[in-house]
Protein backbone atom coordinates (compact mmCIF):
# COMPACT_ATOMS: atom_id res chain seq x y z
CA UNK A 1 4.86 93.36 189.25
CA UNK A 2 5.39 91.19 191.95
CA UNK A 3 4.87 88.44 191.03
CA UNK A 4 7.37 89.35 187.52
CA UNK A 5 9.91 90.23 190.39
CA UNK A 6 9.76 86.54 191.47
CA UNK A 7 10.63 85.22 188.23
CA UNK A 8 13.14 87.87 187.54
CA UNK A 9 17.47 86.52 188.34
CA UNK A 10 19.04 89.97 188.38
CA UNK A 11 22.77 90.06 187.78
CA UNK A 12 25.61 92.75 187.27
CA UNK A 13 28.28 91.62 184.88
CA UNK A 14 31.77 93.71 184.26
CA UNK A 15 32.62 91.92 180.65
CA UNK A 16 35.93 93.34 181.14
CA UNK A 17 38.66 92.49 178.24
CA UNK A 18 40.83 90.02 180.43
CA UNK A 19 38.57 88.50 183.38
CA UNK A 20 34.34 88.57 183.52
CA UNK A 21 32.85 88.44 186.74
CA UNK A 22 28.93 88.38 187.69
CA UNK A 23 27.31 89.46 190.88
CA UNK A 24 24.35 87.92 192.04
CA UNK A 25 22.71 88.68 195.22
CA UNK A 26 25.06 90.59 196.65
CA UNK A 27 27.39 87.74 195.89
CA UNK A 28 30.51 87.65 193.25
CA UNK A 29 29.32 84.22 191.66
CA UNK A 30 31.45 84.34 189.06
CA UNK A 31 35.23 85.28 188.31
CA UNK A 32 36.62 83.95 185.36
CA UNK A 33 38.93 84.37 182.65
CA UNK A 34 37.45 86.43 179.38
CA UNK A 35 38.15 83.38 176.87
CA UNK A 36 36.23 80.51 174.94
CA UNK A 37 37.31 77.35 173.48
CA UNK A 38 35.81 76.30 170.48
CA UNK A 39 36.12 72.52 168.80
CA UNK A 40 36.80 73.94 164.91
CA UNK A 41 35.05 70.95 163.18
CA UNK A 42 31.60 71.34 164.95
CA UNK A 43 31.79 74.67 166.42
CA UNK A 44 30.48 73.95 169.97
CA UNK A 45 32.18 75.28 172.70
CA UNK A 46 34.32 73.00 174.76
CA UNK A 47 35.42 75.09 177.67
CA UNK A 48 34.94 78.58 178.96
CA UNK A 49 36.86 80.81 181.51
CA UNK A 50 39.75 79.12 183.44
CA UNK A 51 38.98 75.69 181.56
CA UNK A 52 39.41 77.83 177.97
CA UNK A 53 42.40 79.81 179.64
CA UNK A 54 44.93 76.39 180.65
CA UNK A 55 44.01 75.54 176.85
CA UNK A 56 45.51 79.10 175.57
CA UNK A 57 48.77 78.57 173.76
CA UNK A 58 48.80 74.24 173.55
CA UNK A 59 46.13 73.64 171.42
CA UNK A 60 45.87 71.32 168.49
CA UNK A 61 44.61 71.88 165.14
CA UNK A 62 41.10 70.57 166.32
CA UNK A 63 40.61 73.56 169.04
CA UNK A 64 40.67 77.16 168.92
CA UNK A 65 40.74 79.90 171.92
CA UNK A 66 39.08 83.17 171.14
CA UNK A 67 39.11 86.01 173.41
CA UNK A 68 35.48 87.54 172.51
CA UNK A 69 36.87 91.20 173.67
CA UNK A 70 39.61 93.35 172.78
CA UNK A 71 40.64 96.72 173.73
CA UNK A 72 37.23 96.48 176.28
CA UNK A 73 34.85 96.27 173.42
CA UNK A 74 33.71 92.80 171.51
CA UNK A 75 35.56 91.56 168.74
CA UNK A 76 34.11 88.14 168.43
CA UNK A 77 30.38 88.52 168.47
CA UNK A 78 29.49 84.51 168.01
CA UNK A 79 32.06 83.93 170.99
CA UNK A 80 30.85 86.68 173.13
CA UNK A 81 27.74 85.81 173.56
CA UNK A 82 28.63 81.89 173.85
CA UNK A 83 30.42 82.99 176.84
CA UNK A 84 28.02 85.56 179.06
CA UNK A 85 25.59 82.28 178.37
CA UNK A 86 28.08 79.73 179.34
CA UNK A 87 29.07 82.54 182.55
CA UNK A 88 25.68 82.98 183.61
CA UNK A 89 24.79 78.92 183.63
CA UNK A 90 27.77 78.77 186.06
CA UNK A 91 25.56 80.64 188.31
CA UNK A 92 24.07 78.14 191.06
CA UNK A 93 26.64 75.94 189.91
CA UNK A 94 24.59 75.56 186.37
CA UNK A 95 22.10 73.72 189.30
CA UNK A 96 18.33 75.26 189.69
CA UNK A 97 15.50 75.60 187.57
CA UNK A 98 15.25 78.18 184.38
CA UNK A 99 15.08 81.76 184.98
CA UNK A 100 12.86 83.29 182.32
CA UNK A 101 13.99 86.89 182.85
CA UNK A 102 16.95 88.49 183.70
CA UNK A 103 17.82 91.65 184.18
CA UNK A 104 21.53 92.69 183.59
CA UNK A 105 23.70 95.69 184.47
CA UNK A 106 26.95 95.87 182.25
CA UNK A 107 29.56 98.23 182.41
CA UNK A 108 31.02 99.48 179.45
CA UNK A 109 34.38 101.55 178.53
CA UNK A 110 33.89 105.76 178.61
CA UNK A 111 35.26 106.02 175.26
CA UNK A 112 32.59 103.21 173.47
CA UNK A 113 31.13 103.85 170.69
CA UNK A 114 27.61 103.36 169.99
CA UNK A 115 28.30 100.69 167.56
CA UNK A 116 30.27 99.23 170.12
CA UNK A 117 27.42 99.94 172.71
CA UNK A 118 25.15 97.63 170.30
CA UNK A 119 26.70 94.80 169.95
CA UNK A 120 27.11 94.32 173.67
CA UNK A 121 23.50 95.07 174.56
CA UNK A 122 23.26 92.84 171.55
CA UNK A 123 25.15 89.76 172.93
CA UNK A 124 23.56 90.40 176.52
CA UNK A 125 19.77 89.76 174.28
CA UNK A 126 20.63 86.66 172.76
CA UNK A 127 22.15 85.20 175.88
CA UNK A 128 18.78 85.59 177.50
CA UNK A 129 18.68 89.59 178.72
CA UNK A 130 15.25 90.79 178.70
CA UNK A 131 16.18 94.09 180.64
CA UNK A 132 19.64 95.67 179.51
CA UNK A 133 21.36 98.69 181.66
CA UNK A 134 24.61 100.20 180.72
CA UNK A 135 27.30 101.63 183.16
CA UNK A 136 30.42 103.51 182.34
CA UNK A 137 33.47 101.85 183.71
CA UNK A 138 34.91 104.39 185.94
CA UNK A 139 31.53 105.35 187.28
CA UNK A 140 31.06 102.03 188.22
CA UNK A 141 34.87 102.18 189.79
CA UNK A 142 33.88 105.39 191.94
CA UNK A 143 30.52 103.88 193.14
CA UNK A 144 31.97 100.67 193.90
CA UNK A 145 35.21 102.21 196.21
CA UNK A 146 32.40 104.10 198.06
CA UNK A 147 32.52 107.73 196.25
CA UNK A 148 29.37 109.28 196.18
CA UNK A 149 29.18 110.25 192.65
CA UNK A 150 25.56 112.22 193.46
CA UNK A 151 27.84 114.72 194.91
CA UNK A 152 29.27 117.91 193.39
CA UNK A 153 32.92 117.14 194.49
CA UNK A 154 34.90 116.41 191.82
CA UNK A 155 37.08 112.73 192.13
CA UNK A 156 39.53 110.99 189.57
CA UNK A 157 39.18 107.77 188.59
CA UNK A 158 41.80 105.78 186.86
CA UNK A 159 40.64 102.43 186.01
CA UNK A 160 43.92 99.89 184.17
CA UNK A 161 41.78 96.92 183.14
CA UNK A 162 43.24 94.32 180.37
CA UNK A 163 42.39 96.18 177.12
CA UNK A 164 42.08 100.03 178.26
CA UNK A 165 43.01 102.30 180.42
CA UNK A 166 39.76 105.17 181.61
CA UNK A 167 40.57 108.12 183.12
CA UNK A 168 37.65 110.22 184.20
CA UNK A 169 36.32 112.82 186.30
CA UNK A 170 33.09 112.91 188.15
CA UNK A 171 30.63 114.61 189.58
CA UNK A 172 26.96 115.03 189.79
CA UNK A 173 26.50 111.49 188.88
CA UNK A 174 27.70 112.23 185.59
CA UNK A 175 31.19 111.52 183.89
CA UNK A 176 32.72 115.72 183.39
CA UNK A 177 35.89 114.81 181.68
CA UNK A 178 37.54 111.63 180.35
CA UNK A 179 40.18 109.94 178.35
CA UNK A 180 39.92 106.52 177.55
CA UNK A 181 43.47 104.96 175.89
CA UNK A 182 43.45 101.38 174.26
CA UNK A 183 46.91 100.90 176.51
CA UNK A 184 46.56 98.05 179.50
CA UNK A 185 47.28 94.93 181.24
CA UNK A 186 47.75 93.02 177.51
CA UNK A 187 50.00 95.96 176.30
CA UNK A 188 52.10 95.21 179.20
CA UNK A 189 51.93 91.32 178.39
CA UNK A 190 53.02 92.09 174.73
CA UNK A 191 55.97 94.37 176.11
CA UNK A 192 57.18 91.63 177.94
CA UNK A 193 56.85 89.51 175.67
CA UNK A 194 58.69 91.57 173.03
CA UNK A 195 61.40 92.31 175.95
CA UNK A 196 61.86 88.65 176.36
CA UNK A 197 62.84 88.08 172.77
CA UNK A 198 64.43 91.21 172.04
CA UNK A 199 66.79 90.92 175.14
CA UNK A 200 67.25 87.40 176.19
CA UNK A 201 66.57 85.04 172.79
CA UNK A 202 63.78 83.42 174.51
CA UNK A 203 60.59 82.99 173.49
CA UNK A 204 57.40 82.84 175.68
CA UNK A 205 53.49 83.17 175.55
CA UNK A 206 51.38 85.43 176.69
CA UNK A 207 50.45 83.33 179.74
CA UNK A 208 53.89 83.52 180.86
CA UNK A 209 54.17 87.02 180.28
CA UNK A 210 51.24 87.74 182.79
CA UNK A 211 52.59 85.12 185.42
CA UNK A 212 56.32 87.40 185.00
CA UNK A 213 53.81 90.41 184.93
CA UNK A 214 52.21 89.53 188.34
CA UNK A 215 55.04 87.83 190.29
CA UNK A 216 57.73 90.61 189.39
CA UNK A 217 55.95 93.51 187.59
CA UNK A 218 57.03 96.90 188.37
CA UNK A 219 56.77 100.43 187.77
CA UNK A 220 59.75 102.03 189.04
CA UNK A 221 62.97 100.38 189.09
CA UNK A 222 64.05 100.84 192.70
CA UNK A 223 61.60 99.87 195.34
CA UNK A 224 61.43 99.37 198.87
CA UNK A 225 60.06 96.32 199.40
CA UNK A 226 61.89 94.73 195.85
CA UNK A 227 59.96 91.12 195.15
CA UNK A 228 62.27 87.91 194.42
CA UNK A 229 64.03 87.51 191.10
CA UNK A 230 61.54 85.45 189.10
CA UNK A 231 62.45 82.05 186.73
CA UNK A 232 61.19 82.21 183.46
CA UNK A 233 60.93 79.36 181.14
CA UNK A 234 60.69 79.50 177.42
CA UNK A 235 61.84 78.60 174.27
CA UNK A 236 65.52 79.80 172.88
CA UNK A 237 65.34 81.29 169.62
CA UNK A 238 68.90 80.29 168.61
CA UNK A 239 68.71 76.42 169.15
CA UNK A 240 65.23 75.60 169.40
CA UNK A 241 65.39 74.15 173.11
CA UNK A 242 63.39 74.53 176.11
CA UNK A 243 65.45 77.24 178.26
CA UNK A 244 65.64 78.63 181.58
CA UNK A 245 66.17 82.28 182.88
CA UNK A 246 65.95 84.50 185.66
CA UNK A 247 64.53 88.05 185.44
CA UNK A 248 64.51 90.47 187.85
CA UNK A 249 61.97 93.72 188.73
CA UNK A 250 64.26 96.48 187.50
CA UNK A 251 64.16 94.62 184.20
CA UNK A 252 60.09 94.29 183.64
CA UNK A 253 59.86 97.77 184.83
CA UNK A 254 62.65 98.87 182.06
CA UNK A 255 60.29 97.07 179.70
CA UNK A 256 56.92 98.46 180.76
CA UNK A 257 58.03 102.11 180.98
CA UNK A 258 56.95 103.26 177.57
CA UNK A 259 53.53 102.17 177.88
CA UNK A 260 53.39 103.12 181.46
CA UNK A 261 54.19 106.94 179.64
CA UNK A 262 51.69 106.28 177.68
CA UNK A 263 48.75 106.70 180.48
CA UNK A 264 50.94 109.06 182.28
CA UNK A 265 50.17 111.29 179.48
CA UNK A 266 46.68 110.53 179.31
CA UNK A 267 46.03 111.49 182.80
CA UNK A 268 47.97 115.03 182.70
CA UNK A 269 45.87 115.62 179.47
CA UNK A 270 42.29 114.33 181.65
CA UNK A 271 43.73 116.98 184.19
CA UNK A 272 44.49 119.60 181.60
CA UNK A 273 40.90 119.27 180.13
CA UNK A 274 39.55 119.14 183.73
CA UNK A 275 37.32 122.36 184.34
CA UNK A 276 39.43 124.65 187.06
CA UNK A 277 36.54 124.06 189.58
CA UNK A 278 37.07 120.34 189.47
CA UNK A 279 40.68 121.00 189.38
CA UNK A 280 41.15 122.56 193.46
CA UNK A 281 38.74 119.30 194.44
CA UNK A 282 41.17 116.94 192.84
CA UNK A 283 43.79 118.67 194.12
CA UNK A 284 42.22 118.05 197.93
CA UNK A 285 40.73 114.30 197.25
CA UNK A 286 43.52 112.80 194.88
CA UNK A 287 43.32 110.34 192.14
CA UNK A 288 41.59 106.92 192.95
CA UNK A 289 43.34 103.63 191.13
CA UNK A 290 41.18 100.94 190.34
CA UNK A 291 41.48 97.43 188.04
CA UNK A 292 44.33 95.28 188.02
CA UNK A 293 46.95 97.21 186.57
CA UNK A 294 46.55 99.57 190.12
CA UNK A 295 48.53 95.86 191.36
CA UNK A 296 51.25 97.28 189.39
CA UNK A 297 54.20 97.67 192.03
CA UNK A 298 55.04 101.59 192.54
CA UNK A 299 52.55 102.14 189.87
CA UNK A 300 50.89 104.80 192.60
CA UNK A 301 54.18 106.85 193.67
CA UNK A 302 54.70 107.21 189.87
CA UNK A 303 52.01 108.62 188.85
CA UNK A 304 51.97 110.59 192.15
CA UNK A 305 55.62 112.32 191.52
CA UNK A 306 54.52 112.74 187.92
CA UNK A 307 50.86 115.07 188.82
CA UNK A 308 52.45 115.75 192.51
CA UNK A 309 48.98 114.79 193.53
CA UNK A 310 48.06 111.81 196.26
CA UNK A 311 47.05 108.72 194.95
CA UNK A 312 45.10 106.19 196.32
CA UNK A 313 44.85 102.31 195.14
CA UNK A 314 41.18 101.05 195.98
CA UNK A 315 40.75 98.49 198.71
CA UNK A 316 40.47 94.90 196.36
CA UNK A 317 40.61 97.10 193.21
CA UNK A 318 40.26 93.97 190.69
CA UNK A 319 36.66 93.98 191.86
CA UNK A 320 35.99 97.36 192.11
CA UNK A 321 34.25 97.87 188.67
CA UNK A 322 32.08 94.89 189.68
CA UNK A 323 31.28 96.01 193.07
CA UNK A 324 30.26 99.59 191.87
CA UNK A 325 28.25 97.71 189.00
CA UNK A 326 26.15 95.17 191.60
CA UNK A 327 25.73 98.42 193.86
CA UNK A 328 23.78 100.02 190.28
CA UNK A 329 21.95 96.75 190.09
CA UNK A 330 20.54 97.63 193.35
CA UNK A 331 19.85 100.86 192.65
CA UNK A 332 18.41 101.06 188.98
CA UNK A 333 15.57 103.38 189.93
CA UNK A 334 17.84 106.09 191.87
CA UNK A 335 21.02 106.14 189.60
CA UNK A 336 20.14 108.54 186.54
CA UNK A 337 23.59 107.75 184.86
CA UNK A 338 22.57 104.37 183.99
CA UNK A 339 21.73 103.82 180.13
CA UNK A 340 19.04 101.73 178.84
């Protein structure tokens, strides 16, 4: 066993719909971008991650970007597993000798199927997997902010990665409750987006929606601590030429509301389903926010004045999945939650 140990690279991966990192010893080794580009007469891949990701949206005829997941689950099996092989070669710098076994934890949406389930354990063989573990996205979230899950105190979880939102309630090292919606970080892109056009006759890409997203993306429209107006350039519809605008916070968060009530509902109706034990621990340890969309300016005092509950955004939270996932990795023999 020992000596199998030796030849064994273990590494936790959160395939997550937007970004894909890896941890290897203890280590994040890898934080890239969820996309592949693919030369369209031969097939091979040209570039993966942040590479792929300046290619998005000015490619010629000869290349094509493919995002292998969307709405957290794989839509481009071919593409999906080029990229966890590409990923995991950028480990070491693609430098050192073959590992002949690996051993991977991956974390997975709550509301998966187990079609969905397949195909990832799937892609995880063929890129070179010989040992395959499964962990639910929030119950990697809770682990990796420091909950003890192995408790019986109930704690929310509210993870806003790129493709969906997971809401879920644990305890006992087991997931109680949960809703997982298909309404994220790209929802908000495509509202802005839409806004963009809609409002100001100007188009843009989805790149530049996410850069608006970040520098001046709100939930509320009156904040403290307002960030700077943000320029935005793009392409006018009416004549056809490059154009530049300025947009301001109150705007995106006009834009994002609707899908921002979207999870809003989702988490009363995790609550309402919650059992009434669960319910007075809540009440006492809050809701936890985790993934990127937590970033989300006044994204916590909204959904706070909408539950009237505390909420909490996790320390770092884009890496909390991964964190909680590397801390499973560690602990494969302990944590009972973890499917093979």
């Amino acid at each position: 066993m020992g000596l199998f140990n030796w030849f064994t690279q273990e590494i936790a991966i959160d395939l997550g719909t937007a970004n894909t990192l890896i941890i290897h010893n203890d280590k994040v080794v890898v934080d890239e971008p969820s996309i592949v580009a693919f030369d369209r007469s031969t097939n091979k891949v040209i570039a993966i991650g942040r590479q792929a990701m300046q290619m998005e949206g000015k490619t010629h005829e000869n290349i094509r970007t493919v995002r292998p997941l969307k709405d957290g689950v794989i839509a481009d099996f071919n593409a999906a597993e080029h990229m966890i092989r590409g990923m995991i070669k950028m480990i070491n710098n693609g430098k050192g000798w073959f590992f002949p076994s690996l051993r991977m934890v991956i974390c997975i949406p709550s509301g998966i199927t187990e079609v969905e389930k397949r195909a990832v354990r799937d892609s995880a063989e063929i890129a070179g997997a010989k040992e395959v573990y499964l962990i639910h996205e929030p119950m990697a979230a809770a682990v990796g902010i420091g909950i003890d899950v192995e408790e019986p105190m109930g704690n929310m979880i509210i993870d806003i990665g790129g493709g969906t939102t997971e809401i879920a309630v644990i305890a006992l090292s087991g997931i109680v409750c949960d809703q997982s919606i298909r309404v994220a970080g790209d929802n908000f892109d495509e509202d802005i987006v839409n806004y963009m056009r809609r409002q100001h006759n100007i188009m843009i890409g989805e790149r530049t929606a996410e850069k608006i997203k970040i520098e001046v993306g709100a939930a509320l429209p009156e904040l403290p601590d307002p960030p700077a107006d943000f320029a935005v350039q793009g392409r006018d519809l009416m004549t056809g030429v490059p154009k530049q605008i300025t947009v301001s916070y109150t705007e995106i968060a006009h834009c994002l509301d609707k899908s921002i009530s979207k999870i809003e509902e989702a988490i009363l109706k995790a609550l309402e389903i919650t059992p009434p034990e669960l319910s007075a621990d809540i009440y006492q340890t809050g809701i936890y926010l985790t993934g990127g969309g937590a970033l989300l300016r006044g994204l916590d005092k909204r959904i706070s004045s909408k539950t009237k509950l505390p909420v909490h955004v996790a320390e770092d939270p884009l890496r909390a999945v991964v964190r909680g996932t590397g801390i499973a990795l560690k602990n494969i023999e302990n944590f009972k939650f973890l499917e093979r």
